[in-house]
PDB file of N, CA and C in Angstrom:
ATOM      1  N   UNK A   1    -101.303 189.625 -26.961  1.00  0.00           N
ATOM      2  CA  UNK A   1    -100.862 188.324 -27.371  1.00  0.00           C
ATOM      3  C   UNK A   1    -101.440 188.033 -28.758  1.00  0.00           C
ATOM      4  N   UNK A   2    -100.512 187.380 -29.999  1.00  0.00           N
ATOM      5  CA  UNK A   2    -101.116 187.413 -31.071  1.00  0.00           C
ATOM      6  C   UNK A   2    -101.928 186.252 -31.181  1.00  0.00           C
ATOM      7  N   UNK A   3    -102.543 185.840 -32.053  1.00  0.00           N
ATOM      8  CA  UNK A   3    -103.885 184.600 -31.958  1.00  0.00           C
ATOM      9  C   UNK A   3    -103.567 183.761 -33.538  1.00  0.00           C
ATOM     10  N   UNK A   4    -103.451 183.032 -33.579  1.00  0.00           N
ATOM     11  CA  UNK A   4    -103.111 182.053 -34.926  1.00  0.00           C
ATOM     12  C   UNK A   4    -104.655 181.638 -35.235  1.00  0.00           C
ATOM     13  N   UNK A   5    -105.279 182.229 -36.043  1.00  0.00           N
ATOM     14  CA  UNK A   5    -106.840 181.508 -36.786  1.00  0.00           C
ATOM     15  C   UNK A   5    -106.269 180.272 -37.350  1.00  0.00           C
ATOM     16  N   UNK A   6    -106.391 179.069 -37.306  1.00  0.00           N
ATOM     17  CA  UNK A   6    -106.532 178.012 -38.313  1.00  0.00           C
ATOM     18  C   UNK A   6    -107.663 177.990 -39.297  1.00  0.00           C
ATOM     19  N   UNK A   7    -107.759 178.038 -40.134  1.00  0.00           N
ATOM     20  CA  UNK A   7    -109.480 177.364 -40.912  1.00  0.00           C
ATOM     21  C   UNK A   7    -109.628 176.259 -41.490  1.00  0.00           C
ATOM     22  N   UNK A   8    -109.553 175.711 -40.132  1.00  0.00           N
ATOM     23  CA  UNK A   8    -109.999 174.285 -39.718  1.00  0.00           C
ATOM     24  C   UNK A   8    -111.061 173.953 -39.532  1.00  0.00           C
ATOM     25  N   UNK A   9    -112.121 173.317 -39.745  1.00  0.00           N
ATOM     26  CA  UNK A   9    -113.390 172.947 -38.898  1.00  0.00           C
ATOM     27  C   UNK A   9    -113.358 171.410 -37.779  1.00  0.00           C
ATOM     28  N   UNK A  10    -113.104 171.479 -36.962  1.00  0.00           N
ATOM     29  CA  UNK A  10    -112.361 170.077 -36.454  1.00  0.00           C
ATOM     30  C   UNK A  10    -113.665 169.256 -35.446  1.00  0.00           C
ATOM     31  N   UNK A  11    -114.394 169.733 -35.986  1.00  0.00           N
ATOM     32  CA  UNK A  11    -115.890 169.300 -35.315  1.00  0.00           C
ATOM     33  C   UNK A  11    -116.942 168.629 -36.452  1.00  0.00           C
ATOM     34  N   UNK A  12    -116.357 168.651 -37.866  1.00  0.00           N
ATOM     35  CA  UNK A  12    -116.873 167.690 -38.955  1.00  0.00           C
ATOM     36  C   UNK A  12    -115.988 166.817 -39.690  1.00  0.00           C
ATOM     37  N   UNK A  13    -116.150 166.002 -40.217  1.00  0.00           N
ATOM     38  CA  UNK A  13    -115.200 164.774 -40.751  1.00  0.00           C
ATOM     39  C   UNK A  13    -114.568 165.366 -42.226  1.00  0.00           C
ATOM     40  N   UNK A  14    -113.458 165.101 -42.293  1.00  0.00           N
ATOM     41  CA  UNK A  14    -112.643 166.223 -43.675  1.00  0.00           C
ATOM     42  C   UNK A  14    -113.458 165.326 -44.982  1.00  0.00           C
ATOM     43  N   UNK A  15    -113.895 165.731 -46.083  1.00  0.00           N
ATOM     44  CA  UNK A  15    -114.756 165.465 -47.263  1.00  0.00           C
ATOM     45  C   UNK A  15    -113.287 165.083 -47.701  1.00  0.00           C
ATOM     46  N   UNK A  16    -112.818 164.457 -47.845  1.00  0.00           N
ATOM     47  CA  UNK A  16    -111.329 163.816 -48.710  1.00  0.00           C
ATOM     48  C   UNK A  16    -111.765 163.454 -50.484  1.00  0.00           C
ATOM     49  N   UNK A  17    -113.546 162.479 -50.308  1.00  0.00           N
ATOM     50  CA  UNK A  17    -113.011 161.492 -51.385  1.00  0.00           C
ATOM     51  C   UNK A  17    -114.186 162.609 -52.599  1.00  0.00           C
ATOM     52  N   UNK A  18    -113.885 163.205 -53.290  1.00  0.00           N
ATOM     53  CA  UNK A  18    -114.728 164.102 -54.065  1.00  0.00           C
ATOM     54  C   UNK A  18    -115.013 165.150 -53.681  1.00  0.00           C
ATOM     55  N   UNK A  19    -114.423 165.713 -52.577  1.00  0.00           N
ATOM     56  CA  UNK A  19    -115.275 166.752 -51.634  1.00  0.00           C
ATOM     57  C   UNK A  19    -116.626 166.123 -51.331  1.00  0.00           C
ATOM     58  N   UNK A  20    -116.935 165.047 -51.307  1.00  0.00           N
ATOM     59  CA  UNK A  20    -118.599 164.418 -50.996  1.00  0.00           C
ATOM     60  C   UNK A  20    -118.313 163.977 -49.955  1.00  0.00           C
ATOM     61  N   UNK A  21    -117.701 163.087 -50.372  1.00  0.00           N
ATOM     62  CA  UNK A  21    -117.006 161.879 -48.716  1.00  0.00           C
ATOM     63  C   UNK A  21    -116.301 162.197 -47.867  1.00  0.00           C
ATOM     64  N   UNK A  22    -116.579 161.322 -47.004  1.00  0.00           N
ATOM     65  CA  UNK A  22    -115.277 161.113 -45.799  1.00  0.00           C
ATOM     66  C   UNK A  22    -114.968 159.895 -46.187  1.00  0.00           C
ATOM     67  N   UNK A  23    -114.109 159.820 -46.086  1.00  0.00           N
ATOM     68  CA  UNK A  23    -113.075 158.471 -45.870  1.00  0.00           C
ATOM     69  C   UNK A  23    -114.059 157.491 -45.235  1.00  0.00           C
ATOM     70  N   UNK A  24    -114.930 157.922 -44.204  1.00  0.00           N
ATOM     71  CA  UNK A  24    -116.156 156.635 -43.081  1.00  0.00           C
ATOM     72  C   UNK A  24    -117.231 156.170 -44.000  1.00  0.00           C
ATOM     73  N   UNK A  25    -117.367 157.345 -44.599  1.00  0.00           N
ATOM     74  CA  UNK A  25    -118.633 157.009 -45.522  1.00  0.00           C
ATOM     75  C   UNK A  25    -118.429 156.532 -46.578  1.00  0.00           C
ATOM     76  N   UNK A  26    -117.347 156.676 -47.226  1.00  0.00           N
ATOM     77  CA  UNK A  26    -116.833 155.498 -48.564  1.00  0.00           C
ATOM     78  C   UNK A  26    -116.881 154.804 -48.678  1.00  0.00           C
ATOM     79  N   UNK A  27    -116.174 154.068 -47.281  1.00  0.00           N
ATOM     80  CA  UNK A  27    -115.809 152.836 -47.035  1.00  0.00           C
ATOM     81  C   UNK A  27    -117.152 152.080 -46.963  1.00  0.00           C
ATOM     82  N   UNK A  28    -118.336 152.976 -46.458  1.00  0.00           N
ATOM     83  CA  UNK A  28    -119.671 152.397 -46.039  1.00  0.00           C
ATOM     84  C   UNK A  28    -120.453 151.796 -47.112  1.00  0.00           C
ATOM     85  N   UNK A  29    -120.135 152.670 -48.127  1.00  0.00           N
ATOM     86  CA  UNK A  29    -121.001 153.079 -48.891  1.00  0.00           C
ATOM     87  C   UNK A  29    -120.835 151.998 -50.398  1.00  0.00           C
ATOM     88  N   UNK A  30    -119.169 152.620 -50.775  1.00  0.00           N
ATOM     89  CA  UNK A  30    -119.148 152.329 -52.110  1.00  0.00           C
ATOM     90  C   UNK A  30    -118.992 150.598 -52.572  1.00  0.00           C
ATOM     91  N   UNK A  31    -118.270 149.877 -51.363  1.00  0.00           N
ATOM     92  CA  UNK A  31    -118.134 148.132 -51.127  1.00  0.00           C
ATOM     93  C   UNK A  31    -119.440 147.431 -50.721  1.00  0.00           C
ATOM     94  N   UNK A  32    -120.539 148.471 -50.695  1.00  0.00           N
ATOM     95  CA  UNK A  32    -121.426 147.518 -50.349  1.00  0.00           C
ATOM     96  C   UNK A  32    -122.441 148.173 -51.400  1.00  0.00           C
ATOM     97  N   UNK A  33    -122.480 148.816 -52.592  1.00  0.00           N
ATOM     98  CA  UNK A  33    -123.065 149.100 -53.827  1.00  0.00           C
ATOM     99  C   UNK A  33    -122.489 148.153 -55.224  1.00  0.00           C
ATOM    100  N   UNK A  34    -120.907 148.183 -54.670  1.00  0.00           N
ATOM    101  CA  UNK A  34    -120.068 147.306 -55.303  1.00  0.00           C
ATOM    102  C   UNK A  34    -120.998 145.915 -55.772  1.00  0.00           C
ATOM    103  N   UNK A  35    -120.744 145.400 -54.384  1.00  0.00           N
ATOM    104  CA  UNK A  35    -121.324 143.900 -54.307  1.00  0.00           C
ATOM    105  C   UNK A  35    -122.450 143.920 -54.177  1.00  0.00           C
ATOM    106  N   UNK A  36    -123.573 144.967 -54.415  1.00  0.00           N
ATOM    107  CA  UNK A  36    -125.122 144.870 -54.446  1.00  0.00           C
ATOM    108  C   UNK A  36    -125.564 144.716 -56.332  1.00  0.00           C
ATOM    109  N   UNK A  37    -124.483 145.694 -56.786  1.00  0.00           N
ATOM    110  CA  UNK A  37    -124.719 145.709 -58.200  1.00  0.00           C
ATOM    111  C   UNK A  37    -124.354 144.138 -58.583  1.00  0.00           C
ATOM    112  N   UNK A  38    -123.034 143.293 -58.021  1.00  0.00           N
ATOM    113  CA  UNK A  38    -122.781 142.712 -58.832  1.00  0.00           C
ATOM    114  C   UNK A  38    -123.428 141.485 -58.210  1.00  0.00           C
ATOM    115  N   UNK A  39    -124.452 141.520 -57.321  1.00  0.00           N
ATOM    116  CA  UNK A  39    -125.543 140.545 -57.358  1.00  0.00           C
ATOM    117  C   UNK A  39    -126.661 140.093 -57.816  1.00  0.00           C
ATOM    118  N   UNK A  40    -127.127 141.537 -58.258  1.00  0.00           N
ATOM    119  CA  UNK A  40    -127.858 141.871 -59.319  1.00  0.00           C
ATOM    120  C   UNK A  40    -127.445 141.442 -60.380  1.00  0.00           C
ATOM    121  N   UNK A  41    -126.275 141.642 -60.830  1.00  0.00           N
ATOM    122  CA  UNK A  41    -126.189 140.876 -62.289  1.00  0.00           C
ATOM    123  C   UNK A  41    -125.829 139.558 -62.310  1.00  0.00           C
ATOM    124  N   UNK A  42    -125.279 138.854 -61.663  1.00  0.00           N
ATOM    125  CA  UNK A  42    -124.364 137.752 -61.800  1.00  0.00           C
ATOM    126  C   UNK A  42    -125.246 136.769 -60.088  1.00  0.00           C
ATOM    127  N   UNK A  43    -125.768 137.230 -59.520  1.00  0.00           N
ATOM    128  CA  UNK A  43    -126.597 136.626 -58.815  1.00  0.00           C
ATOM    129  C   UNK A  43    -127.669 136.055 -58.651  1.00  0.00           C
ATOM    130  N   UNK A  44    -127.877 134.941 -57.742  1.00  0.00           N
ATOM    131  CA  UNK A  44    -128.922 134.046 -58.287  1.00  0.00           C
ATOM    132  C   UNK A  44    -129.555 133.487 -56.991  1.00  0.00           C
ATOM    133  N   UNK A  45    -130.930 133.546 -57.082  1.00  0.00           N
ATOM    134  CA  UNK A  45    -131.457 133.185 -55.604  1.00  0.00           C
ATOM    135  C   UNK A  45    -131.980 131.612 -55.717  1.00  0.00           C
ATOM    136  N   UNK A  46    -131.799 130.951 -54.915  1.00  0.00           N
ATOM    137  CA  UNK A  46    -131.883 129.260 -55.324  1.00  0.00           C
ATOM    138  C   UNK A  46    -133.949 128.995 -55.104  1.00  0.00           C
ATOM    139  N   UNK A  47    -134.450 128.575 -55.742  1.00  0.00           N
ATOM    140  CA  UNK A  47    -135.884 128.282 -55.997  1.00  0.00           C
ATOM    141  C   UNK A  47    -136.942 129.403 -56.982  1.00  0.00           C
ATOM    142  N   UNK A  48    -135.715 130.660 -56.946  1.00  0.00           N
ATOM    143  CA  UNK A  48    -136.729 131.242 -58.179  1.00  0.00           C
ATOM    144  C   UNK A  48    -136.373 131.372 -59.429  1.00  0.00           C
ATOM    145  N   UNK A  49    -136.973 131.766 -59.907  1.00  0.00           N
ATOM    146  CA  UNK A  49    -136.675 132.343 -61.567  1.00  0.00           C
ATOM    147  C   UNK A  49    -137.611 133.090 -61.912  1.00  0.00           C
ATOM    148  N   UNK A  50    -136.655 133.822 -63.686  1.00  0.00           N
ATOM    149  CA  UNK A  50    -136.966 134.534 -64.462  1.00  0.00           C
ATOM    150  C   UNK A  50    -136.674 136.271 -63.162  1.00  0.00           C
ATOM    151  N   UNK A  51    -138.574 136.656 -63.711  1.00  0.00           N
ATOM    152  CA  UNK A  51    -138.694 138.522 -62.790  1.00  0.00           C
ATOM    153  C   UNK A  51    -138.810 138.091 -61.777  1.00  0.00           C
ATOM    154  N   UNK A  52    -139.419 136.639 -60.818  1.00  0.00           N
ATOM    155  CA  UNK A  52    -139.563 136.915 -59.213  1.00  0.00           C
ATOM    156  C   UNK A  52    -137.660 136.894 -58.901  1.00  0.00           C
ATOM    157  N   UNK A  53    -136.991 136.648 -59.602  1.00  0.00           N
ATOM    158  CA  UNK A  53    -135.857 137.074 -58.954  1.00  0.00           C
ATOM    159  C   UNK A  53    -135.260 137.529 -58.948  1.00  0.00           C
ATOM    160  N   UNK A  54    -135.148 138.718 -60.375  1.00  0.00           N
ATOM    161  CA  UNK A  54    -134.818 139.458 -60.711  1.00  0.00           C
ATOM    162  C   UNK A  54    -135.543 141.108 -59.742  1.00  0.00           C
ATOM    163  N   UNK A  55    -136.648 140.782 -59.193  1.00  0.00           N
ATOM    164  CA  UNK A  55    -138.025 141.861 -58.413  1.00  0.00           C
ATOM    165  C   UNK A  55    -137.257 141.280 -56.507  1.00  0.00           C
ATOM    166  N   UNK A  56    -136.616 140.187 -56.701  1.00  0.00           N
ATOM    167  CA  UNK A  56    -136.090 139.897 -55.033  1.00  0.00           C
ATOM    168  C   UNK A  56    -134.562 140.512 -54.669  1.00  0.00           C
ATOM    169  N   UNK A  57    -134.038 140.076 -55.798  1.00  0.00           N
ATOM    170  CA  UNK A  57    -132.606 140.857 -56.181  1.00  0.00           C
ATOM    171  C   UNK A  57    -132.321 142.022 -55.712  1.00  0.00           C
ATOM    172  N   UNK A  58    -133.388 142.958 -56.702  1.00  0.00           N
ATOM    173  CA  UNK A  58    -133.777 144.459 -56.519  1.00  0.00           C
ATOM    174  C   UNK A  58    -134.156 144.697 -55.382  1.00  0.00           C
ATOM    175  N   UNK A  59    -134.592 144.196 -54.965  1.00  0.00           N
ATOM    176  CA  UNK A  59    -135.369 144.596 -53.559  1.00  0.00           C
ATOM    177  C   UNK A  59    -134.415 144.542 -52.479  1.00  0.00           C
ATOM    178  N   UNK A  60    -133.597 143.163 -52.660  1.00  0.00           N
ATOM    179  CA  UNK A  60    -132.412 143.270 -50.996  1.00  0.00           C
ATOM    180  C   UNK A  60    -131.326 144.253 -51.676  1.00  0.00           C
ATOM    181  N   UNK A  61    -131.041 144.556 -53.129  1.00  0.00           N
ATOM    182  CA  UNK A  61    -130.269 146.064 -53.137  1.00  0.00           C
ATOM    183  C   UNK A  61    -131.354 146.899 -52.541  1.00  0.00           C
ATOM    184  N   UNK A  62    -132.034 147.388 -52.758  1.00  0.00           N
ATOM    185  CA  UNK A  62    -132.148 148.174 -52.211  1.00  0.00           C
ATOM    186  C   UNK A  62    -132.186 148.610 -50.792  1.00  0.00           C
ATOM    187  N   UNK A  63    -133.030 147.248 -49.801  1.00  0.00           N
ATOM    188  CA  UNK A  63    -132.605 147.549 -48.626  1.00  0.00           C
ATOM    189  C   UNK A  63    -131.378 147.722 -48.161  1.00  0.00           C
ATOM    190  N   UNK A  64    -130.543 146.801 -48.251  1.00  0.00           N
ATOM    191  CA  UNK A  64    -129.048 146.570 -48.198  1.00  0.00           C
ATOM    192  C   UNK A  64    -128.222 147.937 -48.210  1.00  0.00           C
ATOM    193  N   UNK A  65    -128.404 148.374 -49.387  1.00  0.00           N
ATOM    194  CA  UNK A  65    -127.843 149.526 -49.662  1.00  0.00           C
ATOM    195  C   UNK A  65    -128.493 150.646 -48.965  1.00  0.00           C
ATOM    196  N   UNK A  66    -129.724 150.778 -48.911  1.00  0.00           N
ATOM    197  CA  UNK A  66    -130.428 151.860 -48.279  1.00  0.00           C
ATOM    198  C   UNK A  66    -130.002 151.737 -46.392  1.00  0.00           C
ATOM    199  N   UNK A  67    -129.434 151.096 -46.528  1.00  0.00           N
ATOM    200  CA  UNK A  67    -129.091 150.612 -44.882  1.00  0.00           C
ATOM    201  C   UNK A  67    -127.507 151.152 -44.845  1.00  0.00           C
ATOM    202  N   UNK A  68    -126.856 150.708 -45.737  1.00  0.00           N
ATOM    203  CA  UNK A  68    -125.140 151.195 -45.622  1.00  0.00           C
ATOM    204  C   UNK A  68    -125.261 152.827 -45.595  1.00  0.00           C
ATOM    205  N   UNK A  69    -126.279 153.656 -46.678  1.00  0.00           N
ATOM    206  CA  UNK A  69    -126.144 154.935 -47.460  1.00  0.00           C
ATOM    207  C   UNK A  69    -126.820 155.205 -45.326  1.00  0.00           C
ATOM    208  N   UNK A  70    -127.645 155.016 -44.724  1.00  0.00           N
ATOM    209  CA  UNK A  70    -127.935 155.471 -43.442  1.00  0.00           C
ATOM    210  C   UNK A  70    -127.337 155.711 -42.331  1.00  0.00           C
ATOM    211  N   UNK A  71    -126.510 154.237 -42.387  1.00  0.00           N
ATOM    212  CA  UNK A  71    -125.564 154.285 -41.910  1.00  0.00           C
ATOM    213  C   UNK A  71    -124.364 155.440 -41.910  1.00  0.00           C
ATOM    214  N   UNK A  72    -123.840 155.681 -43.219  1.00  0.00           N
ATOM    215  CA  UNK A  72    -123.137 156.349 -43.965  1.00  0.00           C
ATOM    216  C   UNK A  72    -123.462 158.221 -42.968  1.00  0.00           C
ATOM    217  N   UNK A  73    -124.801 158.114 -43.551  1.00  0.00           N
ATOM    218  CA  UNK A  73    -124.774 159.660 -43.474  1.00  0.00           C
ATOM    219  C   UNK A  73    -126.205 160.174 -42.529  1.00  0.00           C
ATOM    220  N   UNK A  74    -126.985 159.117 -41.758  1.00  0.00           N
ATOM    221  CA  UNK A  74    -127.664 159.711 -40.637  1.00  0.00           C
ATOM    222  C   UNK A  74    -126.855 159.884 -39.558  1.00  0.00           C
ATOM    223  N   UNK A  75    -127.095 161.454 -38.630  1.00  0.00           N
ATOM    224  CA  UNK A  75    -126.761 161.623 -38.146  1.00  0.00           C
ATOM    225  C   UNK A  75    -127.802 161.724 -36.757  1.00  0.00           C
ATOM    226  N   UNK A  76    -127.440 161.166 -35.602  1.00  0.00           N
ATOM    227  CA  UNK A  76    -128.445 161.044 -34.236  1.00  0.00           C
ATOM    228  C   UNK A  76    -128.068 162.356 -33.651  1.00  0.00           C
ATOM    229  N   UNK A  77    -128.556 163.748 -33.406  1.00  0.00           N
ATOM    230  CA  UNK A  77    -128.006 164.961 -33.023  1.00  0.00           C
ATOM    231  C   UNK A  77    -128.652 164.518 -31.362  1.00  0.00           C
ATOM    232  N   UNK A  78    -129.403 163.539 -30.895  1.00  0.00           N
ATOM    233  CA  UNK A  78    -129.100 163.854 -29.246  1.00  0.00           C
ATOM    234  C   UNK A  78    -127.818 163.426 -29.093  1.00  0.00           C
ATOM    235  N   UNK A  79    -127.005 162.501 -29.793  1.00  0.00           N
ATOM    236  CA  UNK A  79    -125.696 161.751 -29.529  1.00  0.00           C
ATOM    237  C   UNK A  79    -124.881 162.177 -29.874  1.00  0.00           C
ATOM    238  N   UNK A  80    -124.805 163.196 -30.743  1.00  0.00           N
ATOM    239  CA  UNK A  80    -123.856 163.873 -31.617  1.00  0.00           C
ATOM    240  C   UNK A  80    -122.974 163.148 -32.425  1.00  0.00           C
ATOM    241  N   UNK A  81    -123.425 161.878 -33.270  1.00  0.00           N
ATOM    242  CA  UNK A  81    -122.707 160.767 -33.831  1.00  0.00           C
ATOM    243  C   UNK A  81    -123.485 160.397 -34.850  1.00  0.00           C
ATOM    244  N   UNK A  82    -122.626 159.313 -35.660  1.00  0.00           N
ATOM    245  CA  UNK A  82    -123.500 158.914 -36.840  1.00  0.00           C
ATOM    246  C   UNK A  82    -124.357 157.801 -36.564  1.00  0.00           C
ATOM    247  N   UNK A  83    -125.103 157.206 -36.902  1.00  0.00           N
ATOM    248  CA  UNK A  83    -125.903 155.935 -36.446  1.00  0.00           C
ATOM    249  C   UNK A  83    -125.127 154.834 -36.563  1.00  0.00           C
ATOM    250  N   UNK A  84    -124.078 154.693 -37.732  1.00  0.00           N
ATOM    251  CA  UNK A  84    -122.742 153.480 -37.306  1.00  0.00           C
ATOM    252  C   UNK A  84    -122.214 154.039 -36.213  1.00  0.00           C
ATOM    253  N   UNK A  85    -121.479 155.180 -35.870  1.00  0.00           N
ATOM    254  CA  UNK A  85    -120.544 154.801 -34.620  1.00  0.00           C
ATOM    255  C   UNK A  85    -121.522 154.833 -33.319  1.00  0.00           C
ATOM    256  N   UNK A  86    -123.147 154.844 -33.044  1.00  0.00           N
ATOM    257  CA  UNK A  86    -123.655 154.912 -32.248  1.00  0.00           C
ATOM    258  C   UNK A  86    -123.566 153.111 -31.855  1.00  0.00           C
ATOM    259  N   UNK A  87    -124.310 152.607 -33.202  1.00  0.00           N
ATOM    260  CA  UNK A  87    -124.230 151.456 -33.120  1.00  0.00           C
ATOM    261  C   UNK A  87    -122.780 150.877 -32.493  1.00  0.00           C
ATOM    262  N   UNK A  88    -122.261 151.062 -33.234  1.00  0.00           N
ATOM    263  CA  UNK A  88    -120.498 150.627 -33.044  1.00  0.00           C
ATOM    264  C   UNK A  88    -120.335 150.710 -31.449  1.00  0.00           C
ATOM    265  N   UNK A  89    -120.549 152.155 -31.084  1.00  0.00           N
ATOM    266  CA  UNK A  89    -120.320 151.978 -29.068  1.00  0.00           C
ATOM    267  C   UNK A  89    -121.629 151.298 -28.269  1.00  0.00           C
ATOM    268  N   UNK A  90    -122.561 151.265 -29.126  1.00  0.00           N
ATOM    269  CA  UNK A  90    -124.062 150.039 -28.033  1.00  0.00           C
ATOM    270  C   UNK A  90    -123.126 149.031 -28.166  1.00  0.00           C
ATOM    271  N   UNK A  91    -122.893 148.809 -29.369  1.00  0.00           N
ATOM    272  CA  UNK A  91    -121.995 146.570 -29.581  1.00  0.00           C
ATOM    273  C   UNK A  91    -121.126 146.907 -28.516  1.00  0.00           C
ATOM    274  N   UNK A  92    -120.100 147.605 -28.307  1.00  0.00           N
ATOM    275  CA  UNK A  92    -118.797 147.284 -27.622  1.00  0.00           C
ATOM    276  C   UNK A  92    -119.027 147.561 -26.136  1.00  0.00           C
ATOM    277  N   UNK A  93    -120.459 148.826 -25.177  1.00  0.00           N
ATOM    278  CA  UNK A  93    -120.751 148.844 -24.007  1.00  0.00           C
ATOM    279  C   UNK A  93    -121.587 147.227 -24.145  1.00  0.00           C
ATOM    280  N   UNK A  94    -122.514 146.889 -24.687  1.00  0.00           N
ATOM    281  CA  UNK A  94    -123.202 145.645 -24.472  1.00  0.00           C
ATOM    282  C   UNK A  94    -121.995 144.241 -23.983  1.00  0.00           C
ATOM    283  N   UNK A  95    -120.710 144.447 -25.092  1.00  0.00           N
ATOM    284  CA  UNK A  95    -119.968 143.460 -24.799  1.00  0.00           C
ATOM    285  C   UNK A  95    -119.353 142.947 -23.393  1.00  0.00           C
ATOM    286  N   UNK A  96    -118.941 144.764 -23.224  1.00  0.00           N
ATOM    287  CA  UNK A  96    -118.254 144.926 -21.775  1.00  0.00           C
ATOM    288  C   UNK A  96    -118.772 145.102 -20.496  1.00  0.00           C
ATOM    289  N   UNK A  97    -120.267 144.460 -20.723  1.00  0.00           N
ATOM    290  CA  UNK A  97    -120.996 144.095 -19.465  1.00  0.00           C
ATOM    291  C   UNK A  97    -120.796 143.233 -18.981  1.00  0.00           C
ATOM    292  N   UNK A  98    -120.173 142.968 -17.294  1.00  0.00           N
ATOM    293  CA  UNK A  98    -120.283 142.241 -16.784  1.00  0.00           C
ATOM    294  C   UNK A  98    -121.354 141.468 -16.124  1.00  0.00           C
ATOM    295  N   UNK A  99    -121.389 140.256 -15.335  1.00  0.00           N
ATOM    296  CA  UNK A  99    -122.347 139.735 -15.214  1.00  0.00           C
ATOM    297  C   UNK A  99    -122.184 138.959 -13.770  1.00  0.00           C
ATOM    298  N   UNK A 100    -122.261 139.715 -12.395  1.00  0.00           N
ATOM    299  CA  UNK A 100    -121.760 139.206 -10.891  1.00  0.00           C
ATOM    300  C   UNK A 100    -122.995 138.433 -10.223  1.00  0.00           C
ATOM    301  N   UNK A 101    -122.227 137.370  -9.957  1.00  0.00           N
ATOM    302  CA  UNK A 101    -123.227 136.261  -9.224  1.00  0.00           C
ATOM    303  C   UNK A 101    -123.280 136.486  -7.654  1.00  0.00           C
ATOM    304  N   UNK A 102    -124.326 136.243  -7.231  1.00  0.00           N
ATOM    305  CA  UNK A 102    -124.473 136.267  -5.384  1.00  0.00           C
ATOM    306  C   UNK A 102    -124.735 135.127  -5.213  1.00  0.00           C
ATOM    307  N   UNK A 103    -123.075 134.360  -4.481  1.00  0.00           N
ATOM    308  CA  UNK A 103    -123.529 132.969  -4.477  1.00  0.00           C
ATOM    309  C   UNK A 103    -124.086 132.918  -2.808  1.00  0.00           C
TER     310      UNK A 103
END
């Protein structure tokens, strides 16, 4: 019987956007660098000024972003998933807990 090889890898996410990305991680990644940069420039935290807010700015980019880029591309290998879609199925089993009363 003859055998058709594909060379496919269908067990990793296709690199579409640069050969870097996936399409999941773009989306993660690049809209929330977007709007981190342009808070940094054009953003303004109400009671400070001058460097303390320019040093607070910097700082929630960086968490912010350092949180999307984790999201993005840690991977949990007991779960075999990324830490968003882990998250993503805790939110939606947590939702779909029921809750039976013994009256």
């Amino acid at each position: 019987m003859n055998e058709i090889l594909v060379p496919i890898d269908i067990t990793q996410e296709e690199k579409s956007v640069l050969a870097i990305f996936s399409l999941r991680q773009f989306f993660l990644v690049v809209p929330v660098g977007f709007l981190m940069i342009a808070f940094i420039m054009w953003g303004n935290i109400p009671f400070l000024a001058g460097l303390t807010d320019f040093i607070v700015r910097l700082v929630m980019f960086l968490v912010v972003t350092g949180f999307a880029v984790l999201l993005a591309f840690f991977k949990l290998d007991k779960y075999e998933m990324f830490l968003s879609d882990f998250i993503k199925v805790n939110w939606q089993f947590a939702r779909s807990q029921k809750t039976y009363l013994s009256w």
